[in-house]
C-alpha atoms as a PDB file:
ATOM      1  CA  UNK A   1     -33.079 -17.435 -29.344  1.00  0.00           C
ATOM      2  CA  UNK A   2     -30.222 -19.265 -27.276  1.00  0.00           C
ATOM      3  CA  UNK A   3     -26.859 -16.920 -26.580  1.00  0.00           C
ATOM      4  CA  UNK A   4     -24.174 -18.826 -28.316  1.00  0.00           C
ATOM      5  CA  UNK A   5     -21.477 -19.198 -25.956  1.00  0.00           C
ATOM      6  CA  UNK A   6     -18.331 -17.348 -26.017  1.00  0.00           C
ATOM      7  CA  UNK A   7     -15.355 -18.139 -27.113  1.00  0.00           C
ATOM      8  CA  UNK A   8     -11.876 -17.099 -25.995  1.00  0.00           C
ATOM      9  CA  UNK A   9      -9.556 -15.161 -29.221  1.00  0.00           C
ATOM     10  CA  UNK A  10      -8.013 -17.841 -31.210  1.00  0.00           C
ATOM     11  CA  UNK A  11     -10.257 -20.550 -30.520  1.00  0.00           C
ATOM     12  CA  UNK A  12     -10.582 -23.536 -27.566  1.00  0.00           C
ATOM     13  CA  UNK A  13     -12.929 -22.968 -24.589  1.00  0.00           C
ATOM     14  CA  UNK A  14     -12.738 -20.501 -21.263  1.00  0.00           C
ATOM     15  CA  UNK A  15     -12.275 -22.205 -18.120  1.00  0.00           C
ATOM     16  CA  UNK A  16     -13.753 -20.335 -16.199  1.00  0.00           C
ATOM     17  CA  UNK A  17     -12.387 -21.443 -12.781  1.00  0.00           C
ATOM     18  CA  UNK A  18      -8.933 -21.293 -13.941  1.00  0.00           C
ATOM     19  CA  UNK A  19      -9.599 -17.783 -15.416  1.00  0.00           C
ATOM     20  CA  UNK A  20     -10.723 -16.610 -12.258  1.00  0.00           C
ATOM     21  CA  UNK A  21      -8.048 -18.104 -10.329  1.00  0.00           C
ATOM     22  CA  UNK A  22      -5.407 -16.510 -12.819  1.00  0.00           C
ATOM     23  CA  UNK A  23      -7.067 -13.100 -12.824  1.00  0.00           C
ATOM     24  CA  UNK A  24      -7.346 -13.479  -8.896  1.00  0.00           C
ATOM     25  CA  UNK A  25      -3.358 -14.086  -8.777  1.00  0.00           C
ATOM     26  CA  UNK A  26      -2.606 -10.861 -10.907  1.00  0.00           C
ATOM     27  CA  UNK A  27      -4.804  -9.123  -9.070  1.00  0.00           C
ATOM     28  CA  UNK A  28      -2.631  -9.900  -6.073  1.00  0.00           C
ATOM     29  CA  UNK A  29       0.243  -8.886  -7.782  1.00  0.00           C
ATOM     30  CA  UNK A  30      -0.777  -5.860  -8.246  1.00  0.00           C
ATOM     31  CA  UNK A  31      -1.884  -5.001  -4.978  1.00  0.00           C
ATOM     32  CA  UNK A  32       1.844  -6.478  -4.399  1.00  0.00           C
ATOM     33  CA  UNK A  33       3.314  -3.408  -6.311  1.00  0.00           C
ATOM     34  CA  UNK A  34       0.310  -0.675  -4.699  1.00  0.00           C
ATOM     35  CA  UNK A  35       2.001  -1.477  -1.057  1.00  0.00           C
ATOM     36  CA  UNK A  36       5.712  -1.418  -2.971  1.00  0.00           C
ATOM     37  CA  UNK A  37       4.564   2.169  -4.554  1.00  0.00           C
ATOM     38  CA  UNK A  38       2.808   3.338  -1.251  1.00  0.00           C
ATOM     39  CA  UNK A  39       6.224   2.608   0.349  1.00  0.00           C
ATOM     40  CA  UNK A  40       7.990   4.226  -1.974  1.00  0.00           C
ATOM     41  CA  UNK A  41       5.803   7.187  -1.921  1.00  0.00           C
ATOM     42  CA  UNK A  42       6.127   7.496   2.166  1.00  0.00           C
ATOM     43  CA  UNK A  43       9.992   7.094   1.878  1.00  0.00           C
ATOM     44  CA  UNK A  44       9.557  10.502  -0.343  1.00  0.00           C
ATOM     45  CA  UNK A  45       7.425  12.215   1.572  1.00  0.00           C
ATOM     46  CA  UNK A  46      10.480  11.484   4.621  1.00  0.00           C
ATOM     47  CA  UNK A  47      12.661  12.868   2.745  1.00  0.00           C
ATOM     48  CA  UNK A  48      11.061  15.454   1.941  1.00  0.00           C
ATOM     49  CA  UNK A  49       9.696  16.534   5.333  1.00  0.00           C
ATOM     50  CA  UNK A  50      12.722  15.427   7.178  1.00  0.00           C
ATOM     51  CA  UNK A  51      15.296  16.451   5.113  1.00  0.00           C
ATOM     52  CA  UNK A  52      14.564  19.399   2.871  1.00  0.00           C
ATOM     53  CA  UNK A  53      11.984  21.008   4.504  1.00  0.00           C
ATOM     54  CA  UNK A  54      14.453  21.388   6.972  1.00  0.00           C
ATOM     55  CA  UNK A  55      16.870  22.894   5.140  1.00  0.00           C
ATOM     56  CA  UNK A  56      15.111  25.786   3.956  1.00  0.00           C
ATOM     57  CA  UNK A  57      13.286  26.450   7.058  1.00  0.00           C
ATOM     58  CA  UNK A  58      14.515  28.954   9.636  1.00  0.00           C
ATOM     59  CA  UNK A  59      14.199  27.861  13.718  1.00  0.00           C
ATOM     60  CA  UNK A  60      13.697  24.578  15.307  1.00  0.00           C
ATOM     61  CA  UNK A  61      13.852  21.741  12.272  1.00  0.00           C
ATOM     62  CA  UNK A  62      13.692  18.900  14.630  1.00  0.00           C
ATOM     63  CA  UNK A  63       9.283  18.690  14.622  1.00  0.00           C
ATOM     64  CA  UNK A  64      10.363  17.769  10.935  1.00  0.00           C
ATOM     65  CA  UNK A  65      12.943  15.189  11.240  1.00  0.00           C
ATOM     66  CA  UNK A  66      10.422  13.453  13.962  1.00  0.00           C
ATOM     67  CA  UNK A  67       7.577  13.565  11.186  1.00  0.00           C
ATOM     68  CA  UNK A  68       9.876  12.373   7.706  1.00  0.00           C
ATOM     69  CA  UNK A  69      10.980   9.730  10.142  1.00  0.00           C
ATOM     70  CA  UNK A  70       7.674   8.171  11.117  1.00  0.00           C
ATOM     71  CA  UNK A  71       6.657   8.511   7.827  1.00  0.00           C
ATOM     72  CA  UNK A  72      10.420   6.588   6.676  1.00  0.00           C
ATOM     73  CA  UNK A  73       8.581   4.035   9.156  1.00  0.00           C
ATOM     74  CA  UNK A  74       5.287   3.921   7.308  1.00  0.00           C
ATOM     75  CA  UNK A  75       7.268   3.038   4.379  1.00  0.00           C
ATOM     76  CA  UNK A  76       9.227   0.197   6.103  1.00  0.00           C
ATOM     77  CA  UNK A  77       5.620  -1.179   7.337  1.00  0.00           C
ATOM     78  CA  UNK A  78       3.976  -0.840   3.591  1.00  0.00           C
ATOM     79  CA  UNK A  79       7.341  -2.304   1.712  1.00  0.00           C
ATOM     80  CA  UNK A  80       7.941  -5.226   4.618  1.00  0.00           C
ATOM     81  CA  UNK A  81       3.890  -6.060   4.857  1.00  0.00           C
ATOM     82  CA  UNK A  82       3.276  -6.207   0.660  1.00  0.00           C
ATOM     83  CA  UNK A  83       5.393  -9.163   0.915  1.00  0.00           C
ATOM     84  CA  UNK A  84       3.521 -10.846   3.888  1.00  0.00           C
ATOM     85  CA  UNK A  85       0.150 -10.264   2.343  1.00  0.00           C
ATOM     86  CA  UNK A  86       1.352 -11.289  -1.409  1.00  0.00           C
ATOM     87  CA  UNK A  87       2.189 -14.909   0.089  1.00  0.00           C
ATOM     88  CA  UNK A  88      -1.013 -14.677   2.526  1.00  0.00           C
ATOM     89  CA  UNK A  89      -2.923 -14.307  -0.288  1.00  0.00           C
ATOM     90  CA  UNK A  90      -1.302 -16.802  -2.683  1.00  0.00           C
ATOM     91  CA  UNK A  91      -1.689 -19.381  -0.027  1.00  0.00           C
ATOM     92  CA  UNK A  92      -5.261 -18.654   0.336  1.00  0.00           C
ATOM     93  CA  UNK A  93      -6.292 -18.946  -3.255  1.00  0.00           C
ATOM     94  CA  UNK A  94      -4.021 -22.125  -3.462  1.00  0.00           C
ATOM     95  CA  UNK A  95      -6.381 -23.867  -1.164  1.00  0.00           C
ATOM     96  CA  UNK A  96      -9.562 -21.802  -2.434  1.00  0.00           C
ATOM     97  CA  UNK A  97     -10.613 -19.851   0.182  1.00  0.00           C
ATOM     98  CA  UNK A  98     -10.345 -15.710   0.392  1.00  0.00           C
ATOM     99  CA  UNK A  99      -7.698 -14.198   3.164  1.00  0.00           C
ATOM    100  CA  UNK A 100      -8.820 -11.023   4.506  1.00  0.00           C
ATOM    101  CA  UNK A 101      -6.687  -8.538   5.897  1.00  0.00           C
ATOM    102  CA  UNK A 102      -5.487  -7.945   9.507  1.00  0.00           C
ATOM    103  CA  UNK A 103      -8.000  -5.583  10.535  1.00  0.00           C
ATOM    104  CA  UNK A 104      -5.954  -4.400  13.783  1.00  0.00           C
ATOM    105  CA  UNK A 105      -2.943  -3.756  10.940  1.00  0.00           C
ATOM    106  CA  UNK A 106      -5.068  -1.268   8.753  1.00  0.00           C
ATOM    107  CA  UNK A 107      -5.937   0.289  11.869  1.00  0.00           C
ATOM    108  CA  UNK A 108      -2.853   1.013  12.979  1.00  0.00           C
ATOM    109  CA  UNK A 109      -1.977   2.356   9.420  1.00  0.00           C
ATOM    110  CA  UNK A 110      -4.679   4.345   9.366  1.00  0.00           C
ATOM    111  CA  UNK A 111      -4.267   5.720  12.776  1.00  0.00           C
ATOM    112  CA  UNK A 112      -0.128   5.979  12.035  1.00  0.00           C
ATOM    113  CA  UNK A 113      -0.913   8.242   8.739  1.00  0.00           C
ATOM    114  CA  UNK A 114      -3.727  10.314  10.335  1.00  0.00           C
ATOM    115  CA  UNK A 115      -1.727  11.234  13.454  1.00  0.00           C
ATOM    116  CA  UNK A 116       1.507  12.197  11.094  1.00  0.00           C
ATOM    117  CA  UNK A 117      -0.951  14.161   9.562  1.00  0.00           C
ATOM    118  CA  UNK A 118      -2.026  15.817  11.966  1.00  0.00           C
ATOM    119  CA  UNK A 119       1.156  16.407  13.107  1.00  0.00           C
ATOM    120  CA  UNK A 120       2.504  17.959  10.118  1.00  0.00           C
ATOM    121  CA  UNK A 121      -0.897  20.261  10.031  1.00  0.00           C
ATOM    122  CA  UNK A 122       0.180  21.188  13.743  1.00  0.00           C
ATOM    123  CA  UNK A 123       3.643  21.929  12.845  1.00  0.00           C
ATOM    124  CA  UNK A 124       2.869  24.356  10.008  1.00  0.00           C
ATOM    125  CA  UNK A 125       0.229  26.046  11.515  1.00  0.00           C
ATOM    126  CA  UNK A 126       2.558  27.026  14.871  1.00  0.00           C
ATOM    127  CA  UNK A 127       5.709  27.809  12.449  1.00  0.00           C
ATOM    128  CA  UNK A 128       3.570  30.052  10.451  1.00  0.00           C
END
């Protein structure tokens, strides 16, 4: 027995490239507003470590301030490069092909957050 084909809610046909292209494109956009939120999220965690942490700690609050503001920097890099990669993207699916990411860049994320990391796990342990 043949599948009938689908057919989109309220009638006419899928086209399927467009679909794909469309879905694609909001796809980017969220990944758009991920980096925005992951931004976001860093500047909080500065604040946080740089500012209030300090304020209710007792000795040297300077380790702090150093670690809320490379992580005020990690939000800088993750507000300023959603932006780069939205249009990087856009461009790509424009002409059809697939744009991957700066590999070096996620590196140097990666490597940025792990060493405030373990930083901050330094820091605790030796003010403890």
């Amino acid at each position: 027995m043949p599948v009938p084909e689908q057919q989109p809610p309220g009638g006419g046909r899928f086209d399927e490239a467009g679909d794909a292209t469309r879905r694609t494109r909001l796809a980017n956009e969220r990944t758009y507003l991920a980096w925005w939120r992951t931004g976001l999220t860093a500047f909080a965690v500065s604040i946080g470590s740089g500012k209030l942490v300090p304020a209710l700690a007792t000795g040297a609050t300077w380790p702090y301030t150093v670690i809320g503001i490379g992580f005020a920097i990690v939000g800088v890099f993750c507000s300023s490069y959603a932006f780069w990669r939205y249009r990087e993207v856009e461009e790509a699916v424009s002409r059809g092909e697939f744009a991957p990411p700066d590999e070096r860049l996620v590196a140097l994320l990666s490597g940025v957050g792990a060493a405030l990391g373990l930083l901050l796990v330094v820091v605790l342990l030796t003010k403890s």
